[in-house]
N, C-alpha and C. Protein backbone atom coordinates (compact mmCIF):
# COMPACT_ATOMS: atom_id res chain seq x y z
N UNK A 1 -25.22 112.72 38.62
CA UNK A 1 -24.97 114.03 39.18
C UNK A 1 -25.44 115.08 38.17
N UNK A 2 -26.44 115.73 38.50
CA UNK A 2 -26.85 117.19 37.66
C UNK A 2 -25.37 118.22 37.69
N UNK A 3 -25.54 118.37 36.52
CA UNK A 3 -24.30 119.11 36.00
C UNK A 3 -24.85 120.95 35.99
N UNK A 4 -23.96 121.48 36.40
CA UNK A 4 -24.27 122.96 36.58
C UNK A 4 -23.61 123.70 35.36
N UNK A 5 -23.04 122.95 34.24
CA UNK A 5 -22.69 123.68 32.85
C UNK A 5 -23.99 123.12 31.96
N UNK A 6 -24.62 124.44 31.12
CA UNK A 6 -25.39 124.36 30.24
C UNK A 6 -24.98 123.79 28.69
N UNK A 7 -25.57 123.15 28.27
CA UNK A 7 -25.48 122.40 26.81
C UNK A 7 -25.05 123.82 25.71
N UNK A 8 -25.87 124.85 25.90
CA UNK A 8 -25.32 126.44 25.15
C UNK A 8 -23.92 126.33 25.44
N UNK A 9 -23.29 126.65 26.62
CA UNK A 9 -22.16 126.37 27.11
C UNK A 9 -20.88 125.94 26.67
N UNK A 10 -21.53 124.30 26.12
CA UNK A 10 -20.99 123.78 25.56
C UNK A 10 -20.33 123.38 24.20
N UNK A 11 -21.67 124.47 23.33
CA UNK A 11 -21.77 124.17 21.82
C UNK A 11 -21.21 125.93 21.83
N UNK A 12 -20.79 126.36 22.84
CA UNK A 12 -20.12 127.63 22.64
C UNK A 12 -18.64 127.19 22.27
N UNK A 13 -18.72 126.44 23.25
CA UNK A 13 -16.61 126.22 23.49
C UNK A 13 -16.47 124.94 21.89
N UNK A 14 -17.51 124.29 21.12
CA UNK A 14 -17.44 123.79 20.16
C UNK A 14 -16.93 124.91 19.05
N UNK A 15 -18.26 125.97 19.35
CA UNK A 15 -18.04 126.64 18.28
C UNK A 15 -16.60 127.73 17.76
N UNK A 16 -15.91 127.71 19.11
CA UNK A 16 -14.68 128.30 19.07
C UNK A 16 -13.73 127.15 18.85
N UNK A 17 -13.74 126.20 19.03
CA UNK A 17 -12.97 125.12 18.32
C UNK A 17 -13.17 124.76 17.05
N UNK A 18 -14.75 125.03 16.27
CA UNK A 18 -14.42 124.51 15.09
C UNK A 18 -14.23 125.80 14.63
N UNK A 19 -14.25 127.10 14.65
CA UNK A 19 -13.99 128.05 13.86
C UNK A 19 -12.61 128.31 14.34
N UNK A 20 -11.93 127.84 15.13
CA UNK A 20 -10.17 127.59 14.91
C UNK A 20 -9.80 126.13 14.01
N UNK A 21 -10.30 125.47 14.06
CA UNK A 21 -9.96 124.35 13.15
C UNK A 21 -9.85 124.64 11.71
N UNK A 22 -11.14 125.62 11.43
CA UNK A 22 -11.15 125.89 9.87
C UNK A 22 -10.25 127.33 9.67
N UNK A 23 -9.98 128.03 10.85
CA UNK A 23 -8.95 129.00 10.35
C UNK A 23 -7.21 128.22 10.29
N UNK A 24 -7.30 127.26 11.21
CA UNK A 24 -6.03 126.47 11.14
C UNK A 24 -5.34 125.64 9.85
N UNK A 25 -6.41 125.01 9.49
CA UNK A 25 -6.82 123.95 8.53
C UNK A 25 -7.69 123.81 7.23
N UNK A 26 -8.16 125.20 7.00
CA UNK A 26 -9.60 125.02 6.14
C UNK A 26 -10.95 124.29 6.35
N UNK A 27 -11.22 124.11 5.31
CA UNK A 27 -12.78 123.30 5.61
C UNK A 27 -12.33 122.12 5.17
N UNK A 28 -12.78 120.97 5.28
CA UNK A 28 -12.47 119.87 5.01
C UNK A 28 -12.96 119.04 3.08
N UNK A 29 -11.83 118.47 2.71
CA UNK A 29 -11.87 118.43 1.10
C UNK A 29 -12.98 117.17 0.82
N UNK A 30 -12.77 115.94 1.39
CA UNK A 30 -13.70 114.61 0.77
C UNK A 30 -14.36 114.47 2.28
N UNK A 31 -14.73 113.15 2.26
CA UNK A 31 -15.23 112.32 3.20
C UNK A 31 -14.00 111.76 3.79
N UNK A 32 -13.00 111.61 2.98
CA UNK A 32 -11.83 110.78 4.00
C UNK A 32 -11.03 111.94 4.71
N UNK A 33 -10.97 112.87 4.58
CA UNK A 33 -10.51 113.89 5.35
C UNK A 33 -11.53 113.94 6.87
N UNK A 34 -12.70 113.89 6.46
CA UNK A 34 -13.48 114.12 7.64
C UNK A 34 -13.40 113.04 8.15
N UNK A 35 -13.38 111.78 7.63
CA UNK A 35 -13.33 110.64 8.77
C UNK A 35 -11.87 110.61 9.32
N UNK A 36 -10.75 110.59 8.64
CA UNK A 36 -9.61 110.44 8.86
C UNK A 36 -9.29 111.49 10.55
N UNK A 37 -9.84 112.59 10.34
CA UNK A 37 -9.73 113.79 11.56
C UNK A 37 -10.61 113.22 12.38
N UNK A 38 -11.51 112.92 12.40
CA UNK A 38 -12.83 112.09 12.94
C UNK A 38 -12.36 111.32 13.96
N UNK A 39 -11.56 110.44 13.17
CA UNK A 39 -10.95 109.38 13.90
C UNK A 39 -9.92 109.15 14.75
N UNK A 40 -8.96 110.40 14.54
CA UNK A 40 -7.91 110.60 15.23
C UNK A 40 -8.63 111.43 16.39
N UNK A 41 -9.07 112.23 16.22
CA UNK A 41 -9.47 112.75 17.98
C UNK A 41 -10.37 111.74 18.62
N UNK A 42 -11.43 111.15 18.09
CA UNK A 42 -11.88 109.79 19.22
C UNK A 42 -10.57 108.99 19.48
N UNK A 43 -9.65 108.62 18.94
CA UNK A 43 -8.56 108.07 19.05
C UNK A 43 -7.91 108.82 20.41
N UNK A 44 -7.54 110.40 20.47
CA UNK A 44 -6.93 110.76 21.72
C UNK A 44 -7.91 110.68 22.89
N UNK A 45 -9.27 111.02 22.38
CA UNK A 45 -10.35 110.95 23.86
C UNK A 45 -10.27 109.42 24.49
N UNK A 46 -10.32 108.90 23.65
CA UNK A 46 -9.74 107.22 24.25
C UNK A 46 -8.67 106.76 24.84
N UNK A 47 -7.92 107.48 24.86
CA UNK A 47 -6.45 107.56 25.32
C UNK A 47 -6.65 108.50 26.28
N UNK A 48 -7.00 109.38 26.54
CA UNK A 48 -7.15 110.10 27.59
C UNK A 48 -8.25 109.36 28.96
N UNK A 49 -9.24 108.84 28.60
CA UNK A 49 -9.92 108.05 29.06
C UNK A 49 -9.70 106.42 29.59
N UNK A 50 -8.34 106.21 28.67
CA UNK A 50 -7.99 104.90 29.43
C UNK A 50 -7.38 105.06 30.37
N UNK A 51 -6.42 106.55 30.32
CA UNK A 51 -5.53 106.67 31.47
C UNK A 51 -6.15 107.18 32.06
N UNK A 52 -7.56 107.16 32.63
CA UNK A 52 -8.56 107.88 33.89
C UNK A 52 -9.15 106.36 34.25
N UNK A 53 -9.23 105.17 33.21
CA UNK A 53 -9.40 103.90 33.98
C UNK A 53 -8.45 103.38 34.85
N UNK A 54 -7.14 103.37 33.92
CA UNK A 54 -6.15 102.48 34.84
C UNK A 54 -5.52 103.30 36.29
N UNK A 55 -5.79 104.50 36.33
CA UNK A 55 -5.60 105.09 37.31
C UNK A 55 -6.90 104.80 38.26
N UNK A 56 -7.96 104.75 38.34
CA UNK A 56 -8.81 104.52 38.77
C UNK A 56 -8.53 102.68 39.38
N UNK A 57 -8.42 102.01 38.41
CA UNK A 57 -7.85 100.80 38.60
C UNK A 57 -6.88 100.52 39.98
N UNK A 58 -6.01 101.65 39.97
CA UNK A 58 -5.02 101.74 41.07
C UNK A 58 -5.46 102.43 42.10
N UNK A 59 -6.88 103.33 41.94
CA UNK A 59 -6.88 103.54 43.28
C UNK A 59 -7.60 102.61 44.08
N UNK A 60 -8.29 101.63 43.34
CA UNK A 60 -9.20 100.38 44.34
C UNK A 60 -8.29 99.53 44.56
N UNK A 61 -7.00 99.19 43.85
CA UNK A 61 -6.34 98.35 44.54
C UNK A 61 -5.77 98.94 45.90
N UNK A 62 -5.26 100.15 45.58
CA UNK A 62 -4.50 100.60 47.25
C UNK A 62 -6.19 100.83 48.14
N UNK A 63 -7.09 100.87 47.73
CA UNK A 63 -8.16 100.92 48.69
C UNK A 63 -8.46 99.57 48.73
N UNK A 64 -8.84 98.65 48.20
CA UNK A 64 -8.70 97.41 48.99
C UNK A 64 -7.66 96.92 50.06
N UNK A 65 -6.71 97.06 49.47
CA UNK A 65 -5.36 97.05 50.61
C UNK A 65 -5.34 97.86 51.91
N UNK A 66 -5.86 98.57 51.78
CA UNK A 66 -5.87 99.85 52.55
C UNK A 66 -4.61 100.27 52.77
N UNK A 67 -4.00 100.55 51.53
CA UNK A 67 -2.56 100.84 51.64
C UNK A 67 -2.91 102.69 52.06
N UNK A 68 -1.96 102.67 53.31
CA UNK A 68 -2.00 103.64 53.92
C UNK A 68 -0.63 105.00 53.24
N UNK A 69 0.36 104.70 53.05
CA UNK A 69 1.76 105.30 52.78
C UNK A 69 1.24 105.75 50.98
N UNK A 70 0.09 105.39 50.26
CA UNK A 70 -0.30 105.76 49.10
C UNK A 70 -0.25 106.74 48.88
N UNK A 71 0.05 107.16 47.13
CA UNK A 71 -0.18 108.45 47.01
C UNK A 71 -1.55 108.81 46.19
N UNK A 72 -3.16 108.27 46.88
CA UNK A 72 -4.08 108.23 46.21
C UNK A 72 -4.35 109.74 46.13
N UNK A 73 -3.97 110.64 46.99
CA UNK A 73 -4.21 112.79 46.40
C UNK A 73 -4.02 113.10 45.42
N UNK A 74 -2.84 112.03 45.11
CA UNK A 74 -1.75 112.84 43.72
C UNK A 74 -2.79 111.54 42.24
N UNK A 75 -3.24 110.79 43.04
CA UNK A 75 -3.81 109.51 41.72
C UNK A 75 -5.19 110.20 41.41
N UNK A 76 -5.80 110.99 42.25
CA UNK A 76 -7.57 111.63 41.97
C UNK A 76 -6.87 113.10 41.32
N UNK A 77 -5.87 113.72 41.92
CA UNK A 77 -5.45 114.79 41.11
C UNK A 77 -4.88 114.47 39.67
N UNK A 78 -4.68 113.10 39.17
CA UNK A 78 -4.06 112.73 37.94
C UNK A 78 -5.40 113.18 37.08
N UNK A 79 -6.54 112.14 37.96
CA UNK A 79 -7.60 111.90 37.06
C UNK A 79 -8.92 112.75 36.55
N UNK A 80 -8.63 114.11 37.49
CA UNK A 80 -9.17 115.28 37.56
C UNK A 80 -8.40 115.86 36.18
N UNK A 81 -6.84 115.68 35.73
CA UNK A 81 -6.16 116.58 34.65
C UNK A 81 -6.39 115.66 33.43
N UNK A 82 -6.49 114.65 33.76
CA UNK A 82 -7.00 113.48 32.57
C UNK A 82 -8.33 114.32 32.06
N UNK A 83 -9.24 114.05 32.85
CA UNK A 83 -10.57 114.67 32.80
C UNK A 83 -10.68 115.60 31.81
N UNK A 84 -10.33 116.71 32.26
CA UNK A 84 -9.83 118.25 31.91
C UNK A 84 -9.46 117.50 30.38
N UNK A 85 -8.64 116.90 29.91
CA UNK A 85 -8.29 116.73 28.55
C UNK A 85 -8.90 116.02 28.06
N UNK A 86 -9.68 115.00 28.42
CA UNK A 86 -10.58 114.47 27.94
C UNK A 86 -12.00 115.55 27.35
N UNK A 87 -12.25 116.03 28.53
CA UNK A 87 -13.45 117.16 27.96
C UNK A 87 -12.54 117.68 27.10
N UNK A 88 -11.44 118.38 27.08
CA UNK A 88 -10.99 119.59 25.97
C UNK A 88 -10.66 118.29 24.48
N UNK A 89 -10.83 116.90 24.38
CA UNK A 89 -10.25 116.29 23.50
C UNK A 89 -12.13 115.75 23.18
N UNK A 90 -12.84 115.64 23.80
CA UNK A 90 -14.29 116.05 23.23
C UNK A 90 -14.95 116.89 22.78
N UNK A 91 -14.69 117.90 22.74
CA UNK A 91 -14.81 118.89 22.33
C UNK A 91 -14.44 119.24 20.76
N UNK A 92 -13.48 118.64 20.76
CA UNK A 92 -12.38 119.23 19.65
C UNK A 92 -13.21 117.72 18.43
N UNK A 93 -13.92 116.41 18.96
CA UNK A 93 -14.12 115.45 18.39
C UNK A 93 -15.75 116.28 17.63
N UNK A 94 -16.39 116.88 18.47
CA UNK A 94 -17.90 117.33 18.36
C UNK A 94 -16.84 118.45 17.20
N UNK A 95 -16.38 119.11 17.33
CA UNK A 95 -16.09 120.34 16.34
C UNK A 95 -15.73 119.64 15.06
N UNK A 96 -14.97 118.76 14.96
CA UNK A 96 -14.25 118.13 13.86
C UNK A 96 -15.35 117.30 13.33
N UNK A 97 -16.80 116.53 13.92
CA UNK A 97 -17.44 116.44 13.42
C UNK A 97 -18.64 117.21 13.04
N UNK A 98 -18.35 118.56 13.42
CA UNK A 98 -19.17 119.74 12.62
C UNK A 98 -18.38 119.73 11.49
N UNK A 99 -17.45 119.53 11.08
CA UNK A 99 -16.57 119.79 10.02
C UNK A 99 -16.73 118.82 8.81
N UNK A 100 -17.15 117.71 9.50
CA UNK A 100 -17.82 116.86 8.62
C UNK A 100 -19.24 117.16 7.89
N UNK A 101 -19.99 117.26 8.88
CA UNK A 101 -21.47 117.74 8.57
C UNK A 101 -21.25 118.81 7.67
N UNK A 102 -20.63 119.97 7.69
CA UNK A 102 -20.88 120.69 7.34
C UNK A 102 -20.45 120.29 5.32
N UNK A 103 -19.32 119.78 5.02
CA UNK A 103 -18.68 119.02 4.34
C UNK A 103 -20.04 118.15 3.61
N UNK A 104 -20.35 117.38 3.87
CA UNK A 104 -21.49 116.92 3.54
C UNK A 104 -22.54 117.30 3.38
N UNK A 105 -22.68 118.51 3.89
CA UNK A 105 -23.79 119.38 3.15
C UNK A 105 -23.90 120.84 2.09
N UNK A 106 -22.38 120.30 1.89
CA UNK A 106 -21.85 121.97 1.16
C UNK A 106 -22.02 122.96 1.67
N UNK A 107 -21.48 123.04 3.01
CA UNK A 107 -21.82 124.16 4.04
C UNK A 107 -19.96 124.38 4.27
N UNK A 108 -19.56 125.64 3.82
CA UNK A 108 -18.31 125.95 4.04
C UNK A 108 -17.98 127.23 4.92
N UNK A 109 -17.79 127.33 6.16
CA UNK A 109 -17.02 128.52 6.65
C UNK A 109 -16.12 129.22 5.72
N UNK A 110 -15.71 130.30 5.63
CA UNK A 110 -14.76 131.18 5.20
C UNK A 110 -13.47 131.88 6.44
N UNK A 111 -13.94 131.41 7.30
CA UNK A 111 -12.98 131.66 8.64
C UNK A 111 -13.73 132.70 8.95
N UNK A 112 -14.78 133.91 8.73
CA UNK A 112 -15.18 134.54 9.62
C UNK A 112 -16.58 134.42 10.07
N UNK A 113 -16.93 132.80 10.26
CA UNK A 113 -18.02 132.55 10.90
C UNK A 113 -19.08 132.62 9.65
N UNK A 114 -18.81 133.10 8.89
CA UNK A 114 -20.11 133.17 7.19
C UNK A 114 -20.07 131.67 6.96
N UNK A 115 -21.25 131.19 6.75
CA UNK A 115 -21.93 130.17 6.27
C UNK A 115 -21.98 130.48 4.74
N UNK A 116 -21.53 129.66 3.98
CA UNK A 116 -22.37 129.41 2.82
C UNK A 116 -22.19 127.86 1.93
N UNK A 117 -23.46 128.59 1.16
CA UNK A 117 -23.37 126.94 0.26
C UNK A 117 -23.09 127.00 -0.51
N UNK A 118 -22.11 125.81 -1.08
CA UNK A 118 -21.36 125.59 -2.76
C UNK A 118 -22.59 124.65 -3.56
């Protein structure tokens, strides 16, 4: 399916996530800071994403069944808010690994969007 949000779009809503991350948090100190953060948000997008499988899971079983009395409205409306957090928990994974990159290249925000190098 061609998607009607632009990639700009997207590295917009990054860029307001990682310039709240580093006003939240600073810039990031070693490499294990950046992997450690790294790892915990692929950690929630995965979790957000399993619970859009196993729900999915349940709606082919009541559609094989053709279980009629189902509440498959309320199981596609689950997986629509899953969704929704999944994109907002990708997002936040692409920012946190700007936070890395940037870390690795002695590229430090100051919280008002200034670039510079140490």
């Amino acid at each position: 399916m061609a998607s009607a949000i632009k990639d700009i779009e997207i590295e917009a809503l990054i860029d307001k996530e990682y310039e709240q991350a580093v006003k939240r948090f600073g810039n990031n100190h070693s490499r294990h800071e950046s992997y450690a953060v790294l790892k915990e948000e692929i950690e929630e997008a995965k979790e957000e994403l399993e619970n859009i499988e196993e729900m999915l899971e349940s709606i082919w079983a009541n559609t094989k069944s053709n279980a009629v009395e189902s509440n498959v409205a309320d199981q596609f409306h689950f997986i629509k808010q899953k969704a929704l957090k999944l994109a907002i928990e990708s997002i936040q994974v692409a920012a946190v690994a700007r936070k890395g990159q940037m870390f690795e290249r002695g590229e430090f925000c100051d919280n008002r969007r200034n670039i510079r190098n140490v």
